[in-house]
N, C-alpha and C. Protein backbone atom coordinates (compact mmCIF):
# COMPACT_ATOMS: atom_id res chain seq x y z
N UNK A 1 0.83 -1.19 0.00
CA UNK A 1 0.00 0.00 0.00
C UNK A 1 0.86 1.24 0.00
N UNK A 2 1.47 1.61 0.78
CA UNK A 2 3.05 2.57 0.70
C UNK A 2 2.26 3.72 1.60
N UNK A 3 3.22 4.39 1.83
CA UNK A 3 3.53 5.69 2.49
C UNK A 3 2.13 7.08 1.60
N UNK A 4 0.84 7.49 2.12
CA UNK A 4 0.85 8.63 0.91
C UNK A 4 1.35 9.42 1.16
N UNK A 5 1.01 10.50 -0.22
CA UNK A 5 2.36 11.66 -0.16
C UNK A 5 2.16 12.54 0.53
N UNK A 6 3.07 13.50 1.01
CA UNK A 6 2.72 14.47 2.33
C UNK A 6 1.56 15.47 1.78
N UNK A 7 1.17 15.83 2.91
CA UNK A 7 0.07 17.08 2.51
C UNK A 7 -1.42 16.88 2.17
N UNK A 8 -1.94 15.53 2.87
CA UNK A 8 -2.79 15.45 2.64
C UNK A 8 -4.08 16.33 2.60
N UNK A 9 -5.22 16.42 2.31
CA UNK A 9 -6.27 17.78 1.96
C UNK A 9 -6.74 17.84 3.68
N UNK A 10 -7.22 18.55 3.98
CA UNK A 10 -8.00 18.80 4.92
C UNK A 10 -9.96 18.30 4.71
N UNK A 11 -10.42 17.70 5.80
CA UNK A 11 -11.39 17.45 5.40
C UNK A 11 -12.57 18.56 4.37
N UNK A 12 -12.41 19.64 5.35
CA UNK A 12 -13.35 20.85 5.65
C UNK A 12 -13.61 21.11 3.70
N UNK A 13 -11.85 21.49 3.93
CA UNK A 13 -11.34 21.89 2.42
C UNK A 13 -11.88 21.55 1.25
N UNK A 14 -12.23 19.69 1.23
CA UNK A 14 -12.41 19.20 0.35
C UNK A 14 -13.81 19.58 0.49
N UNK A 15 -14.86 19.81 1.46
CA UNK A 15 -16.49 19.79 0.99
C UNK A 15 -16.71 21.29 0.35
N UNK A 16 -15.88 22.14 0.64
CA UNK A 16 -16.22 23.37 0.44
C UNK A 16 -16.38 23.18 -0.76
N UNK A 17 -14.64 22.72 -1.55
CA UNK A 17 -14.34 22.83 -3.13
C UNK A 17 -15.41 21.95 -3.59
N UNK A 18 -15.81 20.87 -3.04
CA UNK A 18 -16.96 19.66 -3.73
C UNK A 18 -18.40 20.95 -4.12
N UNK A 19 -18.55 21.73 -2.71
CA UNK A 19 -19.44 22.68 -2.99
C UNK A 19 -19.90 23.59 -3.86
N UNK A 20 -18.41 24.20 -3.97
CA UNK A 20 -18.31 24.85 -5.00
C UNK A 20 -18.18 24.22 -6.76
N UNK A 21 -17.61 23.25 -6.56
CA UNK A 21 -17.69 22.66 -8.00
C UNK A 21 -19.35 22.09 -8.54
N UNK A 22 -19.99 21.88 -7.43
CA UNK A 22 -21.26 21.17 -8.09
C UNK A 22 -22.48 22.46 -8.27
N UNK A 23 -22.11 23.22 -7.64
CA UNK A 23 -22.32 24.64 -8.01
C UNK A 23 -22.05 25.43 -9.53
N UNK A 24 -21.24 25.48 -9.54
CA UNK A 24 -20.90 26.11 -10.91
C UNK A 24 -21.21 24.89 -11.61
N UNK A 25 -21.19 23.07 -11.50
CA UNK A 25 -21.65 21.83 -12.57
C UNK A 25 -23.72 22.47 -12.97
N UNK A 26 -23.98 22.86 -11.36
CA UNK A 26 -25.43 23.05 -12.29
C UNK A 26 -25.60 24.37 -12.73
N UNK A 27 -24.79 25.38 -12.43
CA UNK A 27 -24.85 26.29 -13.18
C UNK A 27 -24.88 26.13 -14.82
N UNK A 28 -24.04 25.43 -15.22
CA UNK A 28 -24.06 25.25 -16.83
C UNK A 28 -24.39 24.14 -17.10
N UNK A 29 -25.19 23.14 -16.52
CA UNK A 29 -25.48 22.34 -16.89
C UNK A 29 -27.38 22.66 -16.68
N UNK A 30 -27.90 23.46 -16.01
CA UNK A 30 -29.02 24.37 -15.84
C UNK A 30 -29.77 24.20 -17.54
N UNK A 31 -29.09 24.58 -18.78
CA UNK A 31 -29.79 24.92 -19.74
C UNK A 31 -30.26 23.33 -20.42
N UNK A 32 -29.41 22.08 -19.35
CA UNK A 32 -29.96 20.90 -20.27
C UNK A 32 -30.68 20.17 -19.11
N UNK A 33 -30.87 20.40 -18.31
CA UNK A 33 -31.61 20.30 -17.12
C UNK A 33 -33.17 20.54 -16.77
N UNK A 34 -33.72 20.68 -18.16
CA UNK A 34 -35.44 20.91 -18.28
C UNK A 34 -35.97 19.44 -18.47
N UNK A 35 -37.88 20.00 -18.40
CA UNK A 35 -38.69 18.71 -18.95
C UNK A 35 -39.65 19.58 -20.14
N UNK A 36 -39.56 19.10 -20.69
CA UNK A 36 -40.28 19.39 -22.54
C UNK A 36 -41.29 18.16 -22.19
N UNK A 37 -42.11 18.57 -22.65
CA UNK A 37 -43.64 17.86 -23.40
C UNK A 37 -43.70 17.31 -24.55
N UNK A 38 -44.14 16.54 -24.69
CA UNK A 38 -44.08 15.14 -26.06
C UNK A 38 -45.32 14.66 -26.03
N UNK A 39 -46.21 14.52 -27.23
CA UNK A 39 -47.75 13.78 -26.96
C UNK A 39 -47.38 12.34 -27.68
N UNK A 40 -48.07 11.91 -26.92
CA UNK A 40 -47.98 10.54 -27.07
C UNK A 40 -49.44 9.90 -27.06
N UNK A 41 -50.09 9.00 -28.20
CA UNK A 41 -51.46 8.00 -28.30
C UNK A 41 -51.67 7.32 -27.16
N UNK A 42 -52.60 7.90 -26.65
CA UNK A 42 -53.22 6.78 -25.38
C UNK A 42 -54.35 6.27 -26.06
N UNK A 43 -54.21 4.66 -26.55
CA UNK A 43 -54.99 3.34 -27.37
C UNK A 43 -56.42 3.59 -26.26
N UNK A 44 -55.94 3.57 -25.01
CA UNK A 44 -57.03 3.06 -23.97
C UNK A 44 -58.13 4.52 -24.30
N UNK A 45 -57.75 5.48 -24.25
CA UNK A 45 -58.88 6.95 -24.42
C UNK A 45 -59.10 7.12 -25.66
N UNK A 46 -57.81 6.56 -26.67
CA UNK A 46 -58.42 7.43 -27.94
C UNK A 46 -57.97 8.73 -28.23
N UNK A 47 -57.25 9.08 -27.77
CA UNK A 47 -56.67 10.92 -27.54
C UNK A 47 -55.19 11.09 -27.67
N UNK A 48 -54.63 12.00 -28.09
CA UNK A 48 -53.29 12.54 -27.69
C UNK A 48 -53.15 13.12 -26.50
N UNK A 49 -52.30 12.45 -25.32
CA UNK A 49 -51.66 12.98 -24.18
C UNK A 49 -50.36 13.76 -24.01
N UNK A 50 -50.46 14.75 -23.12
CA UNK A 50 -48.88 15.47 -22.74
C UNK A 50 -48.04 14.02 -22.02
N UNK A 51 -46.74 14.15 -22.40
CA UNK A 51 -45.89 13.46 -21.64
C UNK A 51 -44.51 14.17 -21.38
N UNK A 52 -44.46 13.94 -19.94
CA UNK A 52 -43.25 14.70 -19.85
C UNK A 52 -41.67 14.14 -20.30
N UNK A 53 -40.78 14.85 -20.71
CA UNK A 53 -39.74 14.14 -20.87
C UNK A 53 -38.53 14.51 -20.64
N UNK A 54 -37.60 14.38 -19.59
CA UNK A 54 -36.67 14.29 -18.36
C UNK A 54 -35.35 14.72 -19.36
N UNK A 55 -34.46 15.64 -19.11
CA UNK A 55 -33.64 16.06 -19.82
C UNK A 55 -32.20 15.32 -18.96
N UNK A 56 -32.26 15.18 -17.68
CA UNK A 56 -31.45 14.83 -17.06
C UNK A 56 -29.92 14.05 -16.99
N UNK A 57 -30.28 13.16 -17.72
CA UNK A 57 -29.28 12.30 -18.80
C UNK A 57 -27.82 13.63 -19.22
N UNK A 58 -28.29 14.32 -19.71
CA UNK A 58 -27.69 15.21 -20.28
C UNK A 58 -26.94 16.23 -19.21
N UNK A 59 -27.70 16.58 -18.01
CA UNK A 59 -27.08 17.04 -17.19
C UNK A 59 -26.06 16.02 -16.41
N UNK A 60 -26.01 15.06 -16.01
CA UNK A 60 -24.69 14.07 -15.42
C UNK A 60 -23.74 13.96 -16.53
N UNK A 61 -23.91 13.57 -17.91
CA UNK A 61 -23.15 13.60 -18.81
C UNK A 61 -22.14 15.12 -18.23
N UNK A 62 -22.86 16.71 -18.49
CA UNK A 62 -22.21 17.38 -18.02
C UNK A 62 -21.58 17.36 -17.19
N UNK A 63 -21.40 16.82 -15.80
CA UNK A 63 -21.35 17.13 -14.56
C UNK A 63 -19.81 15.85 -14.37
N UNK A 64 -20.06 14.77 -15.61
CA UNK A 64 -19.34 13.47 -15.33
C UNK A 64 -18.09 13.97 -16.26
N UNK A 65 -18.34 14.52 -17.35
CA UNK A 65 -17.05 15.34 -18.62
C UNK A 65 -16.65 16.58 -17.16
N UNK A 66 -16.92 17.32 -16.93
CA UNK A 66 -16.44 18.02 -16.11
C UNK A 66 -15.66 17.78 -15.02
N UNK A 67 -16.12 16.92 -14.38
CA UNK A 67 -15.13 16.45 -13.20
C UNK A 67 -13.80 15.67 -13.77
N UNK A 68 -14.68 14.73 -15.17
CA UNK A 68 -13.73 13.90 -15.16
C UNK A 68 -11.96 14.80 -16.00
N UNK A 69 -12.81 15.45 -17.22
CA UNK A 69 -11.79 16.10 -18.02
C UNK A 69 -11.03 16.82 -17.00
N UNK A 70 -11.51 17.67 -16.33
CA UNK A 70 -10.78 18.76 -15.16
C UNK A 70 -9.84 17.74 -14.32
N UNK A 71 -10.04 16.67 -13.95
CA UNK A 71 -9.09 16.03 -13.14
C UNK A 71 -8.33 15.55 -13.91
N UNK A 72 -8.32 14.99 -14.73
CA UNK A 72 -7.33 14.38 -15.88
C UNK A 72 -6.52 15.31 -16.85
N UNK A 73 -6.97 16.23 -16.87
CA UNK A 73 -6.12 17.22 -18.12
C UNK A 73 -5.75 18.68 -17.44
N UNK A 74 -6.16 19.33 -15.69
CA UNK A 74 -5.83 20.07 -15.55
C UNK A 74 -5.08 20.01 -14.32
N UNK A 75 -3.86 19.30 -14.05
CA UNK A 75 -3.24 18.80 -13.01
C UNK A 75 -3.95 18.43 -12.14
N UNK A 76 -5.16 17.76 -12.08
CA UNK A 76 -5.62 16.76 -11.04
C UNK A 76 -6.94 18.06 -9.96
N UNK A 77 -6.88 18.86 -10.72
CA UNK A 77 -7.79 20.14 -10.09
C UNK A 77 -9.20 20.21 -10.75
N UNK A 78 -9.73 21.11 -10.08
CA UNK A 78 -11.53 21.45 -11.02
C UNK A 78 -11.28 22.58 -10.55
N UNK A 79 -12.06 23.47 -10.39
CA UNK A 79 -12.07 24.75 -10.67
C UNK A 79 -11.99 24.86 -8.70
N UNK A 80 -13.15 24.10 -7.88
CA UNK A 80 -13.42 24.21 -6.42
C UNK A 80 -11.82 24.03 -6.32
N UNK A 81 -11.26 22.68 -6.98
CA UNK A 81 -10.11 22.44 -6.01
C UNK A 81 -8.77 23.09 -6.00
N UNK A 82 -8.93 24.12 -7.43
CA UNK A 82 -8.19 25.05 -7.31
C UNK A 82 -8.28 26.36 -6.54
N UNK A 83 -9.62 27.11 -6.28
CA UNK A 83 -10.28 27.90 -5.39
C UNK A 83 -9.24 27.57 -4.12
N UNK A 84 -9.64 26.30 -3.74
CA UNK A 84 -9.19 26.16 -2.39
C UNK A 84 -7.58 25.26 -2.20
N UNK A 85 -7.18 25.39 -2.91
CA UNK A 85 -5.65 24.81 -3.13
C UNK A 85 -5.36 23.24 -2.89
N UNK A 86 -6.45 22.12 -3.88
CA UNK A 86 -6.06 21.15 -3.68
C UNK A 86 -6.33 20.89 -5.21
N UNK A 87 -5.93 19.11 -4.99
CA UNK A 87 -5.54 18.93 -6.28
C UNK A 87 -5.55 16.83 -6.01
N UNK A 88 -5.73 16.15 -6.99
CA UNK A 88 -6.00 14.76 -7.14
C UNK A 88 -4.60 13.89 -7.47
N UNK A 89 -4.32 13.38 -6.69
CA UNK A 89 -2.75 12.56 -7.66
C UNK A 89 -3.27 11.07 -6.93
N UNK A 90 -2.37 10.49 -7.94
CA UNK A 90 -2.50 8.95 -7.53
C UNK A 90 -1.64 8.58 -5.77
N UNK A 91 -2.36 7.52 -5.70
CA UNK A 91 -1.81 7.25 -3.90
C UNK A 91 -0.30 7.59 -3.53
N UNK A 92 0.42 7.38 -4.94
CA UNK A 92 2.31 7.48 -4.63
C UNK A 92 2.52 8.91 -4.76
N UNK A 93 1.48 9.98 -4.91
CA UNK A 93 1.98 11.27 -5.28
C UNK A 93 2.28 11.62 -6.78
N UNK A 94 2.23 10.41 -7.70
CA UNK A 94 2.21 10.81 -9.15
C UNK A 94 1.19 11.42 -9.32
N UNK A 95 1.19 12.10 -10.76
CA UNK A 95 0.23 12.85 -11.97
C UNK A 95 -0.79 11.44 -11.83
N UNK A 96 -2.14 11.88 -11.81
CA UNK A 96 -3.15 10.93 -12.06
C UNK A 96 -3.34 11.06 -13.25
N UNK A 97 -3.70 9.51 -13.87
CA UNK A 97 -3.56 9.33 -15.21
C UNK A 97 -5.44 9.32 -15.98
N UNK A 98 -5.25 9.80 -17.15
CA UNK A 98 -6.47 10.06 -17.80
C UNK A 98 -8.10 8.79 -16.92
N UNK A 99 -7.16 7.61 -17.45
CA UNK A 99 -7.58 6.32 -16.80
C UNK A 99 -8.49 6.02 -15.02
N UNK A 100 -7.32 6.98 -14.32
CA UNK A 100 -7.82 6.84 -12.78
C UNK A 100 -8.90 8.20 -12.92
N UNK A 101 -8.87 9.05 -13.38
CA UNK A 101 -9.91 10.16 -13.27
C UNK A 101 -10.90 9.75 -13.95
N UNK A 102 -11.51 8.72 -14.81
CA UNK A 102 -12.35 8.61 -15.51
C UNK A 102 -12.67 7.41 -14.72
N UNK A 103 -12.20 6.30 -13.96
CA UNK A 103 -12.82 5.30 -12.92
C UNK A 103 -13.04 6.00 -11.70
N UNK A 104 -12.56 7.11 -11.36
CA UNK A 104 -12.70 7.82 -9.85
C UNK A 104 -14.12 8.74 -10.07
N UNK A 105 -14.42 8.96 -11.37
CA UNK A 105 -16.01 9.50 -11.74
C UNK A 105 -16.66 8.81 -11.88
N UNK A 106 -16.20 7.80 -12.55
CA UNK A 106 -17.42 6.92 -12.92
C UNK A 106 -18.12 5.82 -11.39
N UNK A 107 -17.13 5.94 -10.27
CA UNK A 107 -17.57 5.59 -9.42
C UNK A 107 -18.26 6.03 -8.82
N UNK A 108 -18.03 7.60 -8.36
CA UNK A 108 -18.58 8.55 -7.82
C UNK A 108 -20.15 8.50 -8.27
N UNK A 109 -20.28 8.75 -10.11
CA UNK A 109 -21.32 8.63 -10.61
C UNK A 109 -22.15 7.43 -10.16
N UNK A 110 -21.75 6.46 -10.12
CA UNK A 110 -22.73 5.45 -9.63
C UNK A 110 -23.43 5.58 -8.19
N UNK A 111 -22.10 5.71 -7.54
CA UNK A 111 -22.80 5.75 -6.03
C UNK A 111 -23.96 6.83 -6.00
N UNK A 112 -23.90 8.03 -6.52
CA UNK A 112 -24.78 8.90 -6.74
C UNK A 112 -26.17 8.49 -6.87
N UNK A 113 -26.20 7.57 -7.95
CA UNK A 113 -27.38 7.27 -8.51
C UNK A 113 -28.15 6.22 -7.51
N UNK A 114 -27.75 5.33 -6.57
CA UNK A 114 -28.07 5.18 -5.43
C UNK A 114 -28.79 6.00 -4.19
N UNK A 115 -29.40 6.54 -5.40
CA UNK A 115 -30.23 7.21 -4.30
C UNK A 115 -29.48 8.36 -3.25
N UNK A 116 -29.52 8.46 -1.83
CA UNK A 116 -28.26 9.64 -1.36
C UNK A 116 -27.73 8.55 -0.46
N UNK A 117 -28.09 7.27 0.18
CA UNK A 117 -27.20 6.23 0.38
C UNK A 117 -25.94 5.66 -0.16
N UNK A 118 -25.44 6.19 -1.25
CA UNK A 118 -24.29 5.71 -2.08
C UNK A 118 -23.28 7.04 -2.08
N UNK A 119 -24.00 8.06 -1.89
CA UNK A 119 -23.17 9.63 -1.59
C UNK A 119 -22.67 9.70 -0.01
N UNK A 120 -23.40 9.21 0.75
CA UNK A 120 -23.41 9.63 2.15
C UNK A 120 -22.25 8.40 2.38
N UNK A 121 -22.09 6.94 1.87
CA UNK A 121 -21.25 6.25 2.70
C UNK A 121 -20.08 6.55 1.40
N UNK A 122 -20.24 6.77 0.40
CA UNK A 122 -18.82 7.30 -0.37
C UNK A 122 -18.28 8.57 0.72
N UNK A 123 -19.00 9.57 0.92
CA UNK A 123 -18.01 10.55 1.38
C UNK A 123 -18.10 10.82 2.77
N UNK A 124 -18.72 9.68 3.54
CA UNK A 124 -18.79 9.53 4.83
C UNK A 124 -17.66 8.50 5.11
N UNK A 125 -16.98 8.03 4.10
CA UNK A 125 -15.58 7.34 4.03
C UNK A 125 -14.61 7.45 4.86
N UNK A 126 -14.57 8.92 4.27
CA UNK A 126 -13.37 10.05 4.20
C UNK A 126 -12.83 10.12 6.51
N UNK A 127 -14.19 10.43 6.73
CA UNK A 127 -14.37 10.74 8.18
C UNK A 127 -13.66 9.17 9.24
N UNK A 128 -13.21 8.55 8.43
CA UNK A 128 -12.86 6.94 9.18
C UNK A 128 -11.57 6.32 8.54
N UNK A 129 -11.66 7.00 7.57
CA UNK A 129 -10.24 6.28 6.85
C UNK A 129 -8.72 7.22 6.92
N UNK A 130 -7.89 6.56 7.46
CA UNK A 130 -6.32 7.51 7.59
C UNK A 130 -5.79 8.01 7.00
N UNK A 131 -6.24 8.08 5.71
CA UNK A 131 -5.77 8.52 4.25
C UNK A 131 -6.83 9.12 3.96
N UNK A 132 -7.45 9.63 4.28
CA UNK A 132 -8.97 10.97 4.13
C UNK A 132 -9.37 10.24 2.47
N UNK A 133 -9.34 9.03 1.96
CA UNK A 133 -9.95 8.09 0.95
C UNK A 133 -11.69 8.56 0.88
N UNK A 134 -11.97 8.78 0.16
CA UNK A 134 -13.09 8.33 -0.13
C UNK A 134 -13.40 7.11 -1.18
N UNK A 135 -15.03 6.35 -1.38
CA UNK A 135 -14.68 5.47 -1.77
C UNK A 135 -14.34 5.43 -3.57
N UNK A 136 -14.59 6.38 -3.90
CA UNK A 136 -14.14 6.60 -5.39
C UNK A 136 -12.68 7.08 -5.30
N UNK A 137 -12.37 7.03 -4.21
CA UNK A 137 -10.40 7.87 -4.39
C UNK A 137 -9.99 5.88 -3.95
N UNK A 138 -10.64 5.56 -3.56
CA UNK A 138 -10.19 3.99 -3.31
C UNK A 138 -9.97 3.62 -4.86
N UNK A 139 -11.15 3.29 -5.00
CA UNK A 139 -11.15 2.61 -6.36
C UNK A 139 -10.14 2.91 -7.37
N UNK A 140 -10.16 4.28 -7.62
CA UNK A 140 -9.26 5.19 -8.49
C UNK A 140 -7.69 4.76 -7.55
N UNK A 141 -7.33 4.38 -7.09
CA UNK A 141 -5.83 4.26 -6.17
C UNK A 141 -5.68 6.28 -6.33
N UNK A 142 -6.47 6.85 -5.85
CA UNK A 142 -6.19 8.30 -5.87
C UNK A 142 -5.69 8.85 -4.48
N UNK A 143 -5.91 9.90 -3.79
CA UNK A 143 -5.52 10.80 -2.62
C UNK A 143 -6.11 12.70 -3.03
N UNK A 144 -5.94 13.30 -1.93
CA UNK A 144 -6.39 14.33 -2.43
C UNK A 144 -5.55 15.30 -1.44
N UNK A 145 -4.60 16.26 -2.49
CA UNK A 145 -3.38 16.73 -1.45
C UNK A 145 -3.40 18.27 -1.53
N UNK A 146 -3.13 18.88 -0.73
CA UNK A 146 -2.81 20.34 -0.54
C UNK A 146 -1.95 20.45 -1.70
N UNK A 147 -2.58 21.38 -2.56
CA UNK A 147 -1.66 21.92 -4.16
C UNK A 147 -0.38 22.85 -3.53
């Protein structure tokens, strides 16, 4: 498992920047984030019905390119974790590779979708583990260090 690298994040630190990043994610992700109306044949009445139809899809897509590109292509930062001076590297203190930022989202993303049970014990992790891990920084072999 090895030594991680010095400087680990501060808890506080990391919810603020999480705060701030999912903040500005629905800020621009806001314009794909509607429900539009679609009629659709109801056989049983005989009629054209409103149906609503969920844009949502489109907003995680945003929210999943964002985290993920920003950690992978801008030294391991998003915009929060630059705000507040942290930054993503793999457990040894290397550059995280395209690879671990795109499994460290895509985990995140799942637990998400679990309802808020899969958010709360991902980043209720962090509060128990010696390496301030959460469970998508597990998976990813990531860390999260004072920039």
């Amino acid at each position: 498992m090895g030594l991680p690298p010095p400087g680990l994040a501060g808890r506080w630190r990391r919810l603020f920047a999480g705060v701030l990043d999912w903040l500005i994610v629905n800020i621009v992700a806001a314009p794909f984030n509607w429900t539009s109306w679609d009629h659709v044949w109801n056989e049983n009445r005989g009629e054209w019905e409103r149906y609503p139809v969920e844009h949502t899809f489109v907003a995680g897509l945003v929210a999943f390119l964002y985290f993920w590109l920003l950690h992978a292509f801008w030294n391991g930062q998003t915009l929060g974790k630059k705000v507040f001076g942290l930054r993503v590297v793999s457990e040894y203190g290397g550059r995280m590779g395209v690879g671990q930022a795109a499994v460290r989202q895509a985990v995140y993303s799942v637990l998400g979708w679990l309802c808020c049970v899969g958010i709360l014990v991902d980043l209720g992790w962090i509060l128990f583990d010696p390496r301030k891990q959460a469970v998508h920084d597990k998976a990813a072999r990531t860390v999260v260090v004072n920039a």
